[in-house]
N, C-alpha and C. Protein backbone atom coordinates (compact mmCIF):
# COMPACT_ATOMS: atom_id res chain seq x y z
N UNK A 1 7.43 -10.59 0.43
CA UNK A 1 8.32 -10.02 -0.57
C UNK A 1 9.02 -8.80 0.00
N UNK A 2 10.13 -8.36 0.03
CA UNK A 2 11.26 -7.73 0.14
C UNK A 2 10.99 -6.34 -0.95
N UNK A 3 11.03 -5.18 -0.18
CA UNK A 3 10.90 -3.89 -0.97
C UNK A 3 12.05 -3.64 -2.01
N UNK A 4 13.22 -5.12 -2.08
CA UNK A 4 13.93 -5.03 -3.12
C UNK A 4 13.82 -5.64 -4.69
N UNK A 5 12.75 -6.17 -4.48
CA UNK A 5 12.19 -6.76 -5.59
C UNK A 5 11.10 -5.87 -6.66
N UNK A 6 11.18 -4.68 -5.61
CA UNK A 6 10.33 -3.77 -6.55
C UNK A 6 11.21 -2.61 -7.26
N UNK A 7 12.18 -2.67 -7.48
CA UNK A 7 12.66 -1.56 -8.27
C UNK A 7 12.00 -0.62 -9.18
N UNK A 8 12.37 0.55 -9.02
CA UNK A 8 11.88 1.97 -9.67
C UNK A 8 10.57 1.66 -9.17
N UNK A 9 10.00 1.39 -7.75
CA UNK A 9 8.54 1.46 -7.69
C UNK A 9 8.92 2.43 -6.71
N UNK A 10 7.75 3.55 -6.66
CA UNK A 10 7.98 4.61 -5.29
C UNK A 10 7.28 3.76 -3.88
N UNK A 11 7.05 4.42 -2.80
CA UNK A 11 6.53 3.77 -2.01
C UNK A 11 4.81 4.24 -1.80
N UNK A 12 3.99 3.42 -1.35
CA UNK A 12 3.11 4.07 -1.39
C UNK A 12 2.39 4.93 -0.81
N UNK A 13 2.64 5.53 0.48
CA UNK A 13 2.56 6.67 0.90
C UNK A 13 3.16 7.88 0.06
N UNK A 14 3.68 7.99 -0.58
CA UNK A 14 4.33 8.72 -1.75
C UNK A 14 3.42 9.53 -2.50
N UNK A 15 2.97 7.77 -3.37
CA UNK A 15 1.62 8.25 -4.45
C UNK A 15 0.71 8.64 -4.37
N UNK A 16 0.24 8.05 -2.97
CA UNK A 16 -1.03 8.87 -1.97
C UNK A 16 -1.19 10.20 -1.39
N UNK A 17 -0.25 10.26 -1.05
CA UNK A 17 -0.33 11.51 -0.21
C UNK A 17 -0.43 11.94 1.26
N UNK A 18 -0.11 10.62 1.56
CA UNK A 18 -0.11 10.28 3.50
C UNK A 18 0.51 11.06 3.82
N UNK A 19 0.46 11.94 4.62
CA UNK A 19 1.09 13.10 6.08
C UNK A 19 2.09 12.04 6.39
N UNK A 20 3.18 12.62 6.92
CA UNK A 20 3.80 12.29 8.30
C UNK A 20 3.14 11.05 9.32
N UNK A 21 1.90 11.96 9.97
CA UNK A 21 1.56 11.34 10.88
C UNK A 21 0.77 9.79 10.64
N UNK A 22 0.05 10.08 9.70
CA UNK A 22 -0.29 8.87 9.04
C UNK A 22 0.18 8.02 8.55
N UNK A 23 1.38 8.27 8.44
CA UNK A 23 2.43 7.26 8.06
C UNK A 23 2.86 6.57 8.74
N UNK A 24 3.20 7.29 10.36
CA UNK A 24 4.07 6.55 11.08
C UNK A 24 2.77 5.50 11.94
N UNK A 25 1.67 5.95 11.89
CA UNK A 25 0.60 5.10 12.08
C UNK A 25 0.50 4.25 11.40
N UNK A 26 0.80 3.85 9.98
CA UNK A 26 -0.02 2.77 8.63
C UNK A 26 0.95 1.44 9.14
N UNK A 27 0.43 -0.11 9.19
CA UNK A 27 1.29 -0.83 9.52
C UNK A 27 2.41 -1.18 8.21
N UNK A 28 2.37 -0.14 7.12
CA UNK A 28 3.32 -0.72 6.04
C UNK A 28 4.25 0.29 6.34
N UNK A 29 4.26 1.03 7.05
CA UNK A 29 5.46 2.20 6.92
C UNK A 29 6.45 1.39 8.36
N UNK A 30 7.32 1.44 8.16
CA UNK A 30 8.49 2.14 6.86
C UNK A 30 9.12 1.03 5.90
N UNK A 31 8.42 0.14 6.08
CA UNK A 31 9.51 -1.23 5.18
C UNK A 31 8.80 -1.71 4.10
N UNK A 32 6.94 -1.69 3.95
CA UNK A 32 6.49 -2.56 3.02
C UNK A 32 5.72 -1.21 2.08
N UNK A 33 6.42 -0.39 2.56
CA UNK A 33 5.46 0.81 1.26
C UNK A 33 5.38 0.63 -0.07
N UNK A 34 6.23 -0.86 -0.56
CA UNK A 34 6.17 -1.06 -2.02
C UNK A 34 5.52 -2.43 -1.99
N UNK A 35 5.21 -3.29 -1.10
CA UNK A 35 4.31 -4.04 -1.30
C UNK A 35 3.04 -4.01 -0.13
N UNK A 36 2.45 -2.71 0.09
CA UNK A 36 1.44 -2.53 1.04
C UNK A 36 0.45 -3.30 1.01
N UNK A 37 -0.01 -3.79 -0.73
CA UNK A 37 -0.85 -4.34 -0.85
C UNK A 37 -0.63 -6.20 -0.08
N UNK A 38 -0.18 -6.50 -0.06
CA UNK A 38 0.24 -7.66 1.15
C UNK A 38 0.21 -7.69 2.80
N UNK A 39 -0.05 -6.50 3.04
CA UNK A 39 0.32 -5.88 4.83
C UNK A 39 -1.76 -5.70 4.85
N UNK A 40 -1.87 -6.26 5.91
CA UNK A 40 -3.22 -6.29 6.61
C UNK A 40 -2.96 -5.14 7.59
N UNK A 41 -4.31 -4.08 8.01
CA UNK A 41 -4.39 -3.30 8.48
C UNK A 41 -3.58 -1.66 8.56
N UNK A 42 -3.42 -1.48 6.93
CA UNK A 42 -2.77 -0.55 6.42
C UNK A 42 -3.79 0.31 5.94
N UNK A 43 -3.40 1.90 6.42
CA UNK A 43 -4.54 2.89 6.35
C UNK A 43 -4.65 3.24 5.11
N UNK A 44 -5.38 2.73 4.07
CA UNK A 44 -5.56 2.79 2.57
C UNK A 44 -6.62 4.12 2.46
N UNK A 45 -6.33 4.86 1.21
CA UNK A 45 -6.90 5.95 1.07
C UNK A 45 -6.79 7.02 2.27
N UNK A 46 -5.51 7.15 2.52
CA UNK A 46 -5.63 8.20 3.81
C UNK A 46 -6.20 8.03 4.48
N UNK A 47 -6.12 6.70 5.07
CA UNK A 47 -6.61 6.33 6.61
C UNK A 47 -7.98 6.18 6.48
N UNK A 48 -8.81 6.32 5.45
CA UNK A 48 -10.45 5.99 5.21
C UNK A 48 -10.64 4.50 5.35
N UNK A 49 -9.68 3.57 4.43
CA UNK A 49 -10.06 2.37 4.74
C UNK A 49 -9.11 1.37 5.38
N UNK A 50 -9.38 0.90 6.67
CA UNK A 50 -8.20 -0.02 7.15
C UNK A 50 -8.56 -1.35 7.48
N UNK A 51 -8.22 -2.38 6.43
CA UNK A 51 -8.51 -3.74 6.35
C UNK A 51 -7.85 -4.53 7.36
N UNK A 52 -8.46 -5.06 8.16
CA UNK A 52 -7.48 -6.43 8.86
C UNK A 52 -7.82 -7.50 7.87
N UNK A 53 -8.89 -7.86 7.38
CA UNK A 53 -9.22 -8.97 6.60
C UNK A 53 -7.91 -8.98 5.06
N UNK A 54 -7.10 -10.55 5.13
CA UNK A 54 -6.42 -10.06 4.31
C UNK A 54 -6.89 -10.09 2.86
N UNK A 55 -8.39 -11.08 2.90
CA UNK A 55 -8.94 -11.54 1.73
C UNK A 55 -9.56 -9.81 1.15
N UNK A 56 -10.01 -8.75 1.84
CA UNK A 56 -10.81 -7.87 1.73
C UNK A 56 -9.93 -6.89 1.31
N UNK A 57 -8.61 -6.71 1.74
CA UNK A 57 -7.67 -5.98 1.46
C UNK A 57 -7.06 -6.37 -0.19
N UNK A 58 -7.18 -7.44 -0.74
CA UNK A 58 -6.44 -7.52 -1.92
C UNK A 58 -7.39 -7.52 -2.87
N UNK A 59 -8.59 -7.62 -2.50
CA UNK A 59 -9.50 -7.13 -3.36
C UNK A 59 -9.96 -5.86 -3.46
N UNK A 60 -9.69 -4.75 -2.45
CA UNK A 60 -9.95 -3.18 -2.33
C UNK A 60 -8.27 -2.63 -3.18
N UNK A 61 -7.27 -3.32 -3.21
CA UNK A 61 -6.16 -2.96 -3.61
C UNK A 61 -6.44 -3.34 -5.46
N UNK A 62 -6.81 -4.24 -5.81
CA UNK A 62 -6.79 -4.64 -7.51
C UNK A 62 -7.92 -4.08 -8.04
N UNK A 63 -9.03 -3.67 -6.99
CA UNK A 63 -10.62 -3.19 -7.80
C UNK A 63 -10.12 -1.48 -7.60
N UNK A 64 -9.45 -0.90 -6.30
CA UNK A 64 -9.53 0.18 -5.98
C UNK A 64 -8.49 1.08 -6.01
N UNK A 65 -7.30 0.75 -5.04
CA UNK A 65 -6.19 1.13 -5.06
C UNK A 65 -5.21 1.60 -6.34
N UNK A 66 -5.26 3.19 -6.65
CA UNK A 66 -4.40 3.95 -7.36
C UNK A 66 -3.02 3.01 -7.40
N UNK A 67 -2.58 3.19 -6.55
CA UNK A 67 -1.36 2.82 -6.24
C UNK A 67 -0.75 1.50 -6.71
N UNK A 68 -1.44 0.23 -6.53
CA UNK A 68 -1.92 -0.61 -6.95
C UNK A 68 -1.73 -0.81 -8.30
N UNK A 69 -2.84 -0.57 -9.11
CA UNK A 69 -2.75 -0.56 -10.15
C UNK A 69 -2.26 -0.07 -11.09
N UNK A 70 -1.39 1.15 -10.74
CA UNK A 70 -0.55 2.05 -11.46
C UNK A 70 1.19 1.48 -11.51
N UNK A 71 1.31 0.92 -10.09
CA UNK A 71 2.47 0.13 -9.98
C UNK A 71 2.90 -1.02 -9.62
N UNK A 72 1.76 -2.13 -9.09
CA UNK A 72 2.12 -3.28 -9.02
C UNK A 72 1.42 -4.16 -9.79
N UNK A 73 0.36 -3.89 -10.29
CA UNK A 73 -0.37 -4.83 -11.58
C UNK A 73 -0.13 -4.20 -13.13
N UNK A 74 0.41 -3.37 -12.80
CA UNK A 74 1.21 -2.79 -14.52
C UNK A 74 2.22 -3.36 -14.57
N UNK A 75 3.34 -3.22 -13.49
CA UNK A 75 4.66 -4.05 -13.54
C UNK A 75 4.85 -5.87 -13.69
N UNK A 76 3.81 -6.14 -13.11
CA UNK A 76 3.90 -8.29 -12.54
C UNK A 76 3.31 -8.78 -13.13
């Protein structure tokens, strides 16, 4: 999915609070910050948790993820 399909969503380094540097590290920066929850091995929670598993990642994103649930399972 295309970060244009998410309108009025911020990105999610935004809502989090990722540095700079952690950003340019996360594999969702700079294009999927509005659908991170889809991107495997993205530094979730400020770099605390980084999933390659994609099954493990969309379940830490719908049980855990602020971000997540504030803007992509409120909106879809």
């Amino acid at each position: 999915m295309a970060n244009e399909n998410y309108n009025g969503i911020p990105n999610c380094w935004d809502v989090m609070g990722c540095n700079g540097v952690l950003r340019k590290t996360c594999t969702a920066y700079p294009y999927q910050g509005k659908a991170c929850w889809i991107v495997t091995g993205v530094k979730c929670g400020q770099g605390e948790h980084i999933m390659e598993d994609a099954s493990e990642k969309i379940l830490y994103c719908r049980n855990e993820c602020r971000f997540y649930k504030e803007n992509i399972k409120a909106n879809f």
